[in-house]
N, C-alpha and C. Protein backbone atom coordinates (compact mmCIF):
# COMPACT_ATOMS: atom_id res chain seq x y z
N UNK A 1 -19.34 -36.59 16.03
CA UNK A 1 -18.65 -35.34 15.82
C UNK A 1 -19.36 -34.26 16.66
N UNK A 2 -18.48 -33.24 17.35
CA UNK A 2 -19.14 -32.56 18.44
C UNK A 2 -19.27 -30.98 17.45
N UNK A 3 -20.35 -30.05 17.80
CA UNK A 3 -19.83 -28.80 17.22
C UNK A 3 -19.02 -27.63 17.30
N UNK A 4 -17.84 -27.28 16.96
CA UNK A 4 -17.58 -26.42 17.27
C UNK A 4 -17.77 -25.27 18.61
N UNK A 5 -17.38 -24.73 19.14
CA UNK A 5 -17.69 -23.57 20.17
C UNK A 5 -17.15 -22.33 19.66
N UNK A 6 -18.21 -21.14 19.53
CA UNK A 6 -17.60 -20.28 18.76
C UNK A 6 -16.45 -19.14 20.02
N UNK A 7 -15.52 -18.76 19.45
CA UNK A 7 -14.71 -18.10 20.55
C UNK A 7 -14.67 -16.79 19.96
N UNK A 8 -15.26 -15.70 20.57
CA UNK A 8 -14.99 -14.03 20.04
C UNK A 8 -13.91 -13.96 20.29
N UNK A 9 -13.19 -13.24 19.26
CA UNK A 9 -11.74 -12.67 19.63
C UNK A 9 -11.53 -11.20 19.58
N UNK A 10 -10.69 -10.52 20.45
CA UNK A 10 -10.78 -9.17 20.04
C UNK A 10 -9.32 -8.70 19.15
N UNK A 11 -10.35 -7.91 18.24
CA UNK A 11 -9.19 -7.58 17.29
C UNK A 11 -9.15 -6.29 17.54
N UNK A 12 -7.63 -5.66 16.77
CA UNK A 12 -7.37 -4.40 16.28
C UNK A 12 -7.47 -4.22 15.25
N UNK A 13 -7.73 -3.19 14.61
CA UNK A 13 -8.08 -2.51 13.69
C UNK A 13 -6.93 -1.22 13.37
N UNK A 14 -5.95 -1.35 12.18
CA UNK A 14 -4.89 -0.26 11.76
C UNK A 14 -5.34 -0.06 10.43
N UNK A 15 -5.74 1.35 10.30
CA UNK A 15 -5.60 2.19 9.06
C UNK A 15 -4.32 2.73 8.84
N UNK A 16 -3.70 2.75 7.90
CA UNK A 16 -2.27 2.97 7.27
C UNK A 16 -2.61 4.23 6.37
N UNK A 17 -2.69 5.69 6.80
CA UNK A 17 -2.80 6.55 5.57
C UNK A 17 -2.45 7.95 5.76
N UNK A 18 -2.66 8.63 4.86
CA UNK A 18 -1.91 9.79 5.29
C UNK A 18 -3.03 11.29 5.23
N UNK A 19 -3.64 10.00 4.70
CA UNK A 19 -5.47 11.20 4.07
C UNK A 19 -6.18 10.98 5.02
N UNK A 20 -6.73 9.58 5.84
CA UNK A 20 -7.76 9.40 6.08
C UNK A 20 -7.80 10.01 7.52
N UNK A 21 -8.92 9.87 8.15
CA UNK A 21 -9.90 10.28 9.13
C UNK A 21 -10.75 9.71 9.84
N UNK A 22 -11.20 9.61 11.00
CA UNK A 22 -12.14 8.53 10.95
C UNK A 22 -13.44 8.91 10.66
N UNK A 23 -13.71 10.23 9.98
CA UNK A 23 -14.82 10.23 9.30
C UNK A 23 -14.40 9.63 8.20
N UNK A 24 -13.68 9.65 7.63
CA UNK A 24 -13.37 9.56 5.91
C UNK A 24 -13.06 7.74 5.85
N UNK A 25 -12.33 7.03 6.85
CA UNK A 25 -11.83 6.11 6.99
C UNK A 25 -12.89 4.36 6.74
N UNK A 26 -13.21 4.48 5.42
CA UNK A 26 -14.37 3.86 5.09
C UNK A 26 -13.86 1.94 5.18
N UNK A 27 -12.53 1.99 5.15
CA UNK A 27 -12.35 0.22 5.34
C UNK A 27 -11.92 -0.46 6.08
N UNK A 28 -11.79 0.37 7.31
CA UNK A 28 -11.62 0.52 8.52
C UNK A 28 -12.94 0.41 9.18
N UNK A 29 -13.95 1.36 8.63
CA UNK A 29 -15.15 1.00 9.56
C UNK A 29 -15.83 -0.20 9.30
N UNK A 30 -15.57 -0.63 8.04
CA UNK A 30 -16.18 -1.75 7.11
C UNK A 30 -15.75 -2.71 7.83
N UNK A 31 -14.36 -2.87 8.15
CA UNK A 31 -13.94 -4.10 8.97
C UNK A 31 -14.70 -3.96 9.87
N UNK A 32 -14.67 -3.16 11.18
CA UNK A 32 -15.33 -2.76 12.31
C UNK A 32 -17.11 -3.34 12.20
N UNK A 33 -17.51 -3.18 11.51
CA UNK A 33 -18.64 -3.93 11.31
C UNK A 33 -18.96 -5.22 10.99
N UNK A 34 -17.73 -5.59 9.99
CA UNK A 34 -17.81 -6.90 10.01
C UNK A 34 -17.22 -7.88 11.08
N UNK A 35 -16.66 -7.53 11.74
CA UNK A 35 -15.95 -8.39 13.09
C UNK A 35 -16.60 -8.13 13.94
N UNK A 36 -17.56 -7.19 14.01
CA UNK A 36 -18.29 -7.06 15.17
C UNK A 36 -19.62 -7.87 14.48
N UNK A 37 -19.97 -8.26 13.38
CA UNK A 37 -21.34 -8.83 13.18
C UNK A 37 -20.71 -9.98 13.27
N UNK A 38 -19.72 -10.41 12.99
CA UNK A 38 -19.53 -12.00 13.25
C UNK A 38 -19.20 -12.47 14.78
N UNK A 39 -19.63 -11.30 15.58
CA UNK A 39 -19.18 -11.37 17.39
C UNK A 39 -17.92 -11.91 17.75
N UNK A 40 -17.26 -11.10 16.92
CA UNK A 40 -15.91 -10.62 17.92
C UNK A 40 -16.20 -9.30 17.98
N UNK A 41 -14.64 -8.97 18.70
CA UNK A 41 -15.15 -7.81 19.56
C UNK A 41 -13.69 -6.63 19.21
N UNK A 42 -13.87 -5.41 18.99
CA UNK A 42 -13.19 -4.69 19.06
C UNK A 42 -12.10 -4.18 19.80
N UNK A 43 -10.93 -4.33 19.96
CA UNK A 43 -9.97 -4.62 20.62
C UNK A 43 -9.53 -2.75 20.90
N UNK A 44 -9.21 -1.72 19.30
CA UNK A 44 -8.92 -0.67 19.41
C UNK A 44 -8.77 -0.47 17.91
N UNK A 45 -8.80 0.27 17.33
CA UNK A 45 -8.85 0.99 16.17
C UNK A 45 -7.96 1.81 16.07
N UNK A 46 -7.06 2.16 15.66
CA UNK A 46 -5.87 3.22 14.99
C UNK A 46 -6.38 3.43 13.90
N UNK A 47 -5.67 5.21 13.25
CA UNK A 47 -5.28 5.62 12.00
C UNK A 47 -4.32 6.10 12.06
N UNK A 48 -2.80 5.38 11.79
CA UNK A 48 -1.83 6.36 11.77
C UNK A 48 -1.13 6.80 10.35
N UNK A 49 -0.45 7.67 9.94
CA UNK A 49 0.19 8.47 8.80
C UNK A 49 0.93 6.88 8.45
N UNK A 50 1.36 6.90 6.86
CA UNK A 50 1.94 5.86 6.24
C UNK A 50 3.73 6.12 6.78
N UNK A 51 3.74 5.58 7.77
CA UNK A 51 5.38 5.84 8.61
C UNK A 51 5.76 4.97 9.55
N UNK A 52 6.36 4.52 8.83
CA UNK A 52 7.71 3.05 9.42
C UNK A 52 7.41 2.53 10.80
N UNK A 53 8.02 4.09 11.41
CA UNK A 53 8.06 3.59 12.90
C UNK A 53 7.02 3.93 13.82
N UNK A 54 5.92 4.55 13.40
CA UNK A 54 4.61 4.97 14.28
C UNK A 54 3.60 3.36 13.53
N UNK A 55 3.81 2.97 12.66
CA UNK A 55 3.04 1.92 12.49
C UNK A 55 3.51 0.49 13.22
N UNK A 56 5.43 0.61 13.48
CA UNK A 56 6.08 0.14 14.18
C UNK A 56 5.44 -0.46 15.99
N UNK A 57 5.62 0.90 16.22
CA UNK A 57 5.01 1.24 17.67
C UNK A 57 3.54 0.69 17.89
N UNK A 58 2.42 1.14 16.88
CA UNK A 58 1.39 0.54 17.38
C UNK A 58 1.21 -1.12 17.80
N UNK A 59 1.52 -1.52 15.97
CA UNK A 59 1.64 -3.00 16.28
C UNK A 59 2.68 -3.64 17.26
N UNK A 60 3.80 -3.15 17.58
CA UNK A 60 4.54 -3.80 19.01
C UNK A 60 3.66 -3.41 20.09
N UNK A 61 2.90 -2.85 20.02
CA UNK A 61 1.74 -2.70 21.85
C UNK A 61 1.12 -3.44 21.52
N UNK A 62 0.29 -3.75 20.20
CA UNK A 62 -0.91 -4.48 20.11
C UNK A 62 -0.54 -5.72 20.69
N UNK A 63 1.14 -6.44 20.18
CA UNK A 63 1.40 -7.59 20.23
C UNK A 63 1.83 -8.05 21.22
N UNK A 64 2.39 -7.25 22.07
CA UNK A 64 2.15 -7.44 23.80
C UNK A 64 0.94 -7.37 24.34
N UNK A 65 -0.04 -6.80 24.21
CA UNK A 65 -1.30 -6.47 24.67
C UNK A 65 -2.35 -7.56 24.95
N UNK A 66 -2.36 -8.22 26.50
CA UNK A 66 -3.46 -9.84 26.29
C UNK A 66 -4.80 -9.26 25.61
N UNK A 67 -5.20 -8.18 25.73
CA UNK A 67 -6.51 -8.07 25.33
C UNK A 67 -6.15 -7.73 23.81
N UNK A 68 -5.58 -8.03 22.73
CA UNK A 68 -5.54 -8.01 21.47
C UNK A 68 -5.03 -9.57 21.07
N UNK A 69 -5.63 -9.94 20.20
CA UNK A 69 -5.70 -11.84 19.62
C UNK A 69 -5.24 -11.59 18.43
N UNK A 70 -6.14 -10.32 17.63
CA UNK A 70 -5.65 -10.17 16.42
C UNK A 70 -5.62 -9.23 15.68
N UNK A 71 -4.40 -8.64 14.65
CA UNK A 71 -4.66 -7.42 13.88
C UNK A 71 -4.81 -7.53 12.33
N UNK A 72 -5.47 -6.46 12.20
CA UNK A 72 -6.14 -6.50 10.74
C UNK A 72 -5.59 -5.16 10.59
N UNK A 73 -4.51 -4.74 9.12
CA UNK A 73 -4.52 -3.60 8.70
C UNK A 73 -4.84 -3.45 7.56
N UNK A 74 -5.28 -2.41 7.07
CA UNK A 74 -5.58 -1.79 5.95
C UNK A 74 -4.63 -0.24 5.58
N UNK A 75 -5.13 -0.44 4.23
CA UNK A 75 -4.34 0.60 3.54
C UNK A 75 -2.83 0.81 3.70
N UNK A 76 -1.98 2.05 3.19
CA UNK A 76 -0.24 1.65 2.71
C UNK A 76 0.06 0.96 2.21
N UNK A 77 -0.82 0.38 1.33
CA UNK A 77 -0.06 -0.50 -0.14
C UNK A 77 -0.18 0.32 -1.59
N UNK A 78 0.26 1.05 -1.15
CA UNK A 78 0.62 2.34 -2.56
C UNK A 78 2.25 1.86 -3.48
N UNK A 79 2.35 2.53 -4.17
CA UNK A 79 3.61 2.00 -4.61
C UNK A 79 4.33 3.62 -4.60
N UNK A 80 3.76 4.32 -3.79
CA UNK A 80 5.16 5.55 -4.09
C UNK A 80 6.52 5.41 -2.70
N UNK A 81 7.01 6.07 -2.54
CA UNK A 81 8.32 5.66 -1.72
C UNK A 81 7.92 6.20 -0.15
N UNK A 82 6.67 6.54 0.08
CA UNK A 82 6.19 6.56 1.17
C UNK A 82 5.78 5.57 2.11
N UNK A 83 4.98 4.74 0.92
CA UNK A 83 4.35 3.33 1.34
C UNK A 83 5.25 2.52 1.91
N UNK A 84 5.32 2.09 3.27
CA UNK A 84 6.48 1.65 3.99
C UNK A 84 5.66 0.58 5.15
N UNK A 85 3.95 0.03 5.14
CA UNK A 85 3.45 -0.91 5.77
C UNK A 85 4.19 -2.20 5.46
N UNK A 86 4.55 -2.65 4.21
CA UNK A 86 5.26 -4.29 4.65
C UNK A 86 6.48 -4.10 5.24
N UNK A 87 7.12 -3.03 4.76
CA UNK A 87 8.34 -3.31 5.35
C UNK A 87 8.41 -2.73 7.50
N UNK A 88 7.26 -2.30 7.57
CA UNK A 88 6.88 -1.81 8.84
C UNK A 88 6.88 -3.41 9.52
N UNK A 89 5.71 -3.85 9.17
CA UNK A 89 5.20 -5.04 9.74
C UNK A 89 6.43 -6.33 9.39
């Protein structure tokens, strides 16, 4: 049995909110640290407002984009009639 080869991937990083900041934006950076300690590599980081079609837009660039492998979002899972990330994605 041979071992593995580890492959960095670069990810994106989407905060979904309407508060945050990237000072304030604490699980966002949390990811950011953890994908970068496990050596992958940071692809781009967004925070956009909890809205359909600007969360729309990012992830259709990301997903054309060769230098993005993978996205990770956080936050917009609220339950008021704003919260519109699943039905975005």
């Amino acid at each position: 049995m041979t071992a593995a080869t580890f492959i960095p991937v670069p990810i994106a990083i989407l905060t979904v909110s309407d508060s945050r900041t990237e000072a304030t934006d604490k699980s966002g950076q949390l990811l950011v640290e953890h994908l970068t300690a496990a050596g992958h590599t940071l692809a781009e980081k967004k925070i956009v407002p909890d809205d359909i079609y600007q969360i729309r837009a990012i992830v259709s660039r990301w997903i054309v984009d060769a230098g993005v492998q993978a996205i990770i979002t956080t936050g917009g899972t609220g339950v008021t009639g704003r919260d519109g990330t699943p039905e975005a994605i």
